[in-house]
C-alpha atoms as a PDB file:
ATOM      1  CA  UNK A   1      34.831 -13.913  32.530  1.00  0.00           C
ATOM      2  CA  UNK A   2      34.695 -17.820  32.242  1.00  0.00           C
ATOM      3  CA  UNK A   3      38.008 -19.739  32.744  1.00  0.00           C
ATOM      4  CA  UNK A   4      38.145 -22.739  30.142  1.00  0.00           C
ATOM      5  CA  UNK A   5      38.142 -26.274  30.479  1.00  0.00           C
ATOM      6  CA  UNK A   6      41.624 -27.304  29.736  1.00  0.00           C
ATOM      7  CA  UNK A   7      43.008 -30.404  31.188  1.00  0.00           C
ATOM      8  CA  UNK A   8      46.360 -29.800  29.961  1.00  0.00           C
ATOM      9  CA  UNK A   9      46.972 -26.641  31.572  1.00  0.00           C
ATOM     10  CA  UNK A  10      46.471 -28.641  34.605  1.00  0.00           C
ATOM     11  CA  UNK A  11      48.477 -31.149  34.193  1.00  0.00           C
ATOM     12  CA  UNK A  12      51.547 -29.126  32.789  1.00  0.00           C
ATOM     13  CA  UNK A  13      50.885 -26.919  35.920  1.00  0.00           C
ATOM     14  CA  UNK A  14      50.804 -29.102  38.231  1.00  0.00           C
ATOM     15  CA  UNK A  15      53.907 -31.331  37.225  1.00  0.00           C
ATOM     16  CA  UNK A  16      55.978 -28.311  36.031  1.00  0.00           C
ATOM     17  CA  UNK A  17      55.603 -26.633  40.197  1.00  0.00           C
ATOM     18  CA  UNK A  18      56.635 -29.992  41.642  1.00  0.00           C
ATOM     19  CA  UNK A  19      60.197 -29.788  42.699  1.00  0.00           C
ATOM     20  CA  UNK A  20      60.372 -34.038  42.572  1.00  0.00           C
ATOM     21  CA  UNK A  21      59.775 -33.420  38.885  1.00  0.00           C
ATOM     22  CA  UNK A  22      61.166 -31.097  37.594  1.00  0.00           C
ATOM     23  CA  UNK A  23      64.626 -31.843  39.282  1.00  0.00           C
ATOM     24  CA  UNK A  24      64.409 -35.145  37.290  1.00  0.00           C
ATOM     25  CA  UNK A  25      63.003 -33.750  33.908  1.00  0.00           C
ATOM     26  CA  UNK A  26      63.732 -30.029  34.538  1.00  0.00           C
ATOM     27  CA  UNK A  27      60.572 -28.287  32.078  1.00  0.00           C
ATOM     28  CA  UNK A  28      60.597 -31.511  29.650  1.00  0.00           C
ATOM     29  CA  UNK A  29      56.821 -31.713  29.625  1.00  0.00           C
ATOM     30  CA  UNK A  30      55.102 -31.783  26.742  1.00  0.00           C
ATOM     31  CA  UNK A  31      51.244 -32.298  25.104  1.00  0.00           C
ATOM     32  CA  UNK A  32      51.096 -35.107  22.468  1.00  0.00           C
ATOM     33  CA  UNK A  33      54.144 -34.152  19.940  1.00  0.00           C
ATOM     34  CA  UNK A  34      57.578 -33.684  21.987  1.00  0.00           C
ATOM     35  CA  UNK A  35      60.033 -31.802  20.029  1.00  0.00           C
ATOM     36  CA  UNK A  36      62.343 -33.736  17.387  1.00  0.00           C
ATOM     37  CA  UNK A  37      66.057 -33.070  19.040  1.00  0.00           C
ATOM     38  CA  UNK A  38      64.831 -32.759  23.056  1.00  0.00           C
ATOM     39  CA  UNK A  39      67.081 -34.417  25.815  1.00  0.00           C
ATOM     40  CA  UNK A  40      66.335 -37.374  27.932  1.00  0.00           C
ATOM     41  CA  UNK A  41      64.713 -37.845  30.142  1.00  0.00           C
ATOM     42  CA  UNK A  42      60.501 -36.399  29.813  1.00  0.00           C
ATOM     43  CA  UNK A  43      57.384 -36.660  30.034  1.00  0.00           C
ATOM     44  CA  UNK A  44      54.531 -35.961  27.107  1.00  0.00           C
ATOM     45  CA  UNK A  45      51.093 -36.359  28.011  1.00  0.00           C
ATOM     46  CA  UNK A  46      47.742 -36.657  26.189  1.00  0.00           C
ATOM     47  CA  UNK A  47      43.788 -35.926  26.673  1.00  0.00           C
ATOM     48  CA  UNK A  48      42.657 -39.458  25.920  1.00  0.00           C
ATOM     49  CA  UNK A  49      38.898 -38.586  26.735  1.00  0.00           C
ATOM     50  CA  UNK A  50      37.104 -35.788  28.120  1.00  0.00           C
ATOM     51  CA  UNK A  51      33.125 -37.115  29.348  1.00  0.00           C
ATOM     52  CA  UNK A  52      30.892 -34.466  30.514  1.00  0.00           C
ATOM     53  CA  UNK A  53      28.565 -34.857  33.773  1.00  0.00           C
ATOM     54  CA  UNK A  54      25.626 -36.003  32.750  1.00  0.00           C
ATOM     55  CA  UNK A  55      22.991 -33.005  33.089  1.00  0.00           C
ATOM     56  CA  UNK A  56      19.408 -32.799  32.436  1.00  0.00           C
ATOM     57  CA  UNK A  57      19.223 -28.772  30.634  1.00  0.00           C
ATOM     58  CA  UNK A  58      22.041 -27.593  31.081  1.00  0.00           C
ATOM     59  CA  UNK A  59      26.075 -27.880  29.990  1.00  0.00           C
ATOM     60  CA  UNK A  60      27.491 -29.952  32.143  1.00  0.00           C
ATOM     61  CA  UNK A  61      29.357 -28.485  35.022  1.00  0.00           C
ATOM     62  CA  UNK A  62      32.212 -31.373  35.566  1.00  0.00           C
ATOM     63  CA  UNK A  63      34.086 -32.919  32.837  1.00  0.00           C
ATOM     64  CA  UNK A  64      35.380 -36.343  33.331  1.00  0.00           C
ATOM     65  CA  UNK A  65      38.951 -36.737  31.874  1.00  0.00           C
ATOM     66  CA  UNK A  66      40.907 -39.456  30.620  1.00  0.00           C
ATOM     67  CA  UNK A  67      44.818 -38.557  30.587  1.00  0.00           C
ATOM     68  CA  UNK A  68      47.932 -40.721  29.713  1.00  0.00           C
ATOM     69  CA  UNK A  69      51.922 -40.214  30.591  1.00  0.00           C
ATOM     70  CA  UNK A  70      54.571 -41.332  28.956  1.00  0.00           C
ATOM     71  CA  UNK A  71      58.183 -41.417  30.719  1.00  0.00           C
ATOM     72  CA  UNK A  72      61.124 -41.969  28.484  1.00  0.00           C
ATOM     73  CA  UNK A  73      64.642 -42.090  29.887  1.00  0.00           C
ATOM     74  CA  UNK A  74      67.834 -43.674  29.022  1.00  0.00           C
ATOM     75  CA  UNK A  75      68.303 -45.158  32.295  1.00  0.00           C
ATOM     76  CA  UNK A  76      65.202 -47.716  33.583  1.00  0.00           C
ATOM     77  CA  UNK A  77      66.107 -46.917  37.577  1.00  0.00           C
ATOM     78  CA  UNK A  78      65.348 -43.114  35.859  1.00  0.00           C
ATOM     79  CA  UNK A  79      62.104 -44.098  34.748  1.00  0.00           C
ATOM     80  CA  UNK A  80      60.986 -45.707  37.617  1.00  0.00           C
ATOM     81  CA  UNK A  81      61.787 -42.224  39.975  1.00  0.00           C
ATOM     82  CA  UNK A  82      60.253 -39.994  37.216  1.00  0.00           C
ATOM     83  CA  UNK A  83      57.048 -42.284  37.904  1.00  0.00           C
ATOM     84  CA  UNK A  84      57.010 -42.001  41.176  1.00  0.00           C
ATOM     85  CA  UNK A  85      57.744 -38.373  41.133  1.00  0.00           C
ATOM     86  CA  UNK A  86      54.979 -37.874  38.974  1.00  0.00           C
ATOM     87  CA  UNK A  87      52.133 -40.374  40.845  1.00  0.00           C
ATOM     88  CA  UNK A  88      53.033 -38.576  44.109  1.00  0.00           C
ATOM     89  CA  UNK A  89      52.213 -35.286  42.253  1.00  0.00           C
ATOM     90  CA  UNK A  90      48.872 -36.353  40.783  1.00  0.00           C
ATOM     91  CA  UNK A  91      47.133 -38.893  42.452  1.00  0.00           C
ATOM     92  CA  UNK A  92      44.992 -37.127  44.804  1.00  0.00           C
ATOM     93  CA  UNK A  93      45.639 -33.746  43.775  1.00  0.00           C
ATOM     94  CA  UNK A  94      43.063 -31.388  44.201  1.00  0.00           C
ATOM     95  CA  UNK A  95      43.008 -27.419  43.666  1.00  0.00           C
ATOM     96  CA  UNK A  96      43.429 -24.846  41.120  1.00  0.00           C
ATOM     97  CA  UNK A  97      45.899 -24.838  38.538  1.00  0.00           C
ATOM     98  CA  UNK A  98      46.360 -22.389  36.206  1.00  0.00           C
ATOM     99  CA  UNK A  99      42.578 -21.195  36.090  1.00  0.00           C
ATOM    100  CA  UNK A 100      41.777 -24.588  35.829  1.00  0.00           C
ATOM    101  CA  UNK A 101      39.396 -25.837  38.991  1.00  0.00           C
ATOM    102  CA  UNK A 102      41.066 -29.873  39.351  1.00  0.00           C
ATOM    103  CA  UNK A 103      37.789 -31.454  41.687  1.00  0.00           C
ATOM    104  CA  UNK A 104      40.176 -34.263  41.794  1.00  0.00           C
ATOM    105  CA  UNK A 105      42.820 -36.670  40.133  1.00  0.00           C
ATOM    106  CA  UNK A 106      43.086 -40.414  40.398  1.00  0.00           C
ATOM    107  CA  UNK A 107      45.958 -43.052  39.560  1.00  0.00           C
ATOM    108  CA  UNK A 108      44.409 -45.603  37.227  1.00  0.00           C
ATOM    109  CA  UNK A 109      47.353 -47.711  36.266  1.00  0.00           C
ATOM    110  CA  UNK A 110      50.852 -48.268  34.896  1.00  0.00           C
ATOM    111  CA  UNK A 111      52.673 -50.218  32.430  1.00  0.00           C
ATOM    112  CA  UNK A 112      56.258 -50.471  31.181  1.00  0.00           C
ATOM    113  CA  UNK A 113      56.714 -50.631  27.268  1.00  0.00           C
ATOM    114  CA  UNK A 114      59.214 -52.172  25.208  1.00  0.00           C
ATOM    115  CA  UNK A 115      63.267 -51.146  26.110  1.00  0.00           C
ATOM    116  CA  UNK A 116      64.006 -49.405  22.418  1.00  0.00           C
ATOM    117  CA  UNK A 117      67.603 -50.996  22.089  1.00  0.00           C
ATOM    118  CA  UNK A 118      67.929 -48.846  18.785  1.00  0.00           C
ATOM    119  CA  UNK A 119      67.723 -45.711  20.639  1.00  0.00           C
ATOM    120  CA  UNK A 120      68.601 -46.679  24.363  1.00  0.00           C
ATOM    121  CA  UNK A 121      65.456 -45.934  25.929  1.00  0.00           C
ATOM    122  CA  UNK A 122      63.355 -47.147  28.584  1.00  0.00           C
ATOM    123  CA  UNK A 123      59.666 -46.275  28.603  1.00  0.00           C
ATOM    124  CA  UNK A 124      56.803 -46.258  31.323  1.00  0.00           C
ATOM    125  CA  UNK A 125      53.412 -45.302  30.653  1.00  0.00           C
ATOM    126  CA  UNK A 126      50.861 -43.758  33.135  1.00  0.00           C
ATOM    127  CA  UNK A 127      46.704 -43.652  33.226  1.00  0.00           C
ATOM    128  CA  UNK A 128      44.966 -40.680  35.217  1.00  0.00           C
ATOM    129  CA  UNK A 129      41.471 -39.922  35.334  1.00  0.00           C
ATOM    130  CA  UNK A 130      40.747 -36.323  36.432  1.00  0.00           C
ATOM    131  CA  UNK A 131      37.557 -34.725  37.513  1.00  0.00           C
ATOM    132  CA  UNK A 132      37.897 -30.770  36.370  1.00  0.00           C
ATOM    133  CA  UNK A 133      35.096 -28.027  36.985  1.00  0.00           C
ATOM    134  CA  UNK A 134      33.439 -26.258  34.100  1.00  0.00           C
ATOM    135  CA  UNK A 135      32.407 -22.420  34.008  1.00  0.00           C
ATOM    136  CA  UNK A 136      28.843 -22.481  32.510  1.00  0.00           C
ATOM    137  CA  UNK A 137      28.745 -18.721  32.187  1.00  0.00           C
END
C-alpha cells in the first residue's frame, strides 16, 4: 500500500519526539491555524511549497518542500531556545517519520518579527527546505 506524501506529518513527528522541544512547548505544534485560547509558548508551521523532481514519464519520485516556523513566546530569551531546539531537530535530519521517507532537511534562514506589545509576545520565524520521497505505486 503506498504511504503519502505529507510534509506535515514529518515535521509534527519529528519536533513532537524531540525531548529539547517538547520540554519547552510540551505538544504546542500546530499546521497553519493554532487554536484561539492555546498557551504560550508554540510553534505552528506551514507547507509554503511543495516542487516535484523533475521526471521525464513518470510522477516524480522526490518532492521538494518549502516549510516555515513560527515561534511565539512571551519571553524573547524563550524564543531564542525554542529556535534552537527546533534547528538542532531539523537541520540535517534524515529518516522516516511517521510513514513519511524525509531524504533530507535543510536550515534556510531566520528572522525575528515585530515584539506585539498589545499581547506580550515575541516572535521568530524559521525557513526549511525538505527533500521527502514519494511512493509511485
Amino acid at each position: 500500500m503506498p504511504t503519502s506524501n505529507e510534509p506535515g506529518k514529518a515535521i509534527y513527528g519529528i519536533l513532537s519526539a524531540t525531548a529539547a522541544v517538547t520540554a519547552l512547548v510540551s505538544t504546542r505544534i500546530y499546521p497553519n491555524n493554532v487554536p484561539q485560547d492555546v498557551a504560550l509558548p508554540f510553534i505552528a508551521y506551514s507547507i509554503v511549497s511543495q516542487e516535484p523532481s523533475i521526471t521525464k514519464d513518470i510522477v516524480s519520485a522526490l518532492d521538494v518542500i518549502r516549510i516555515s516556523l513560527d515561534i511565539y513566546s512571551t519571553n524573547y530569551d524563550t524564543s531564542n531556545q525554542i529556535a534552537a531546539a527546533v534547528r538542532v531537530a531539523l537541520d540535517g535530519y534524515k529518516g522516516t517519520i511517521n510513514s513519511q521517507v524525509v531524504q533530507r532537511i535543510t536550515f534556510d534562514g531566520q528572522s525575528d518579527g515585530e515584539y506585539e506589545s498589545e499581547l506580550g509576545v515575541y516572535w521568530q520565524n524559521q525557513d526549511y527546505n525538505m527533500r521527502l520521497k514519494r511512493d509511485r505505486a
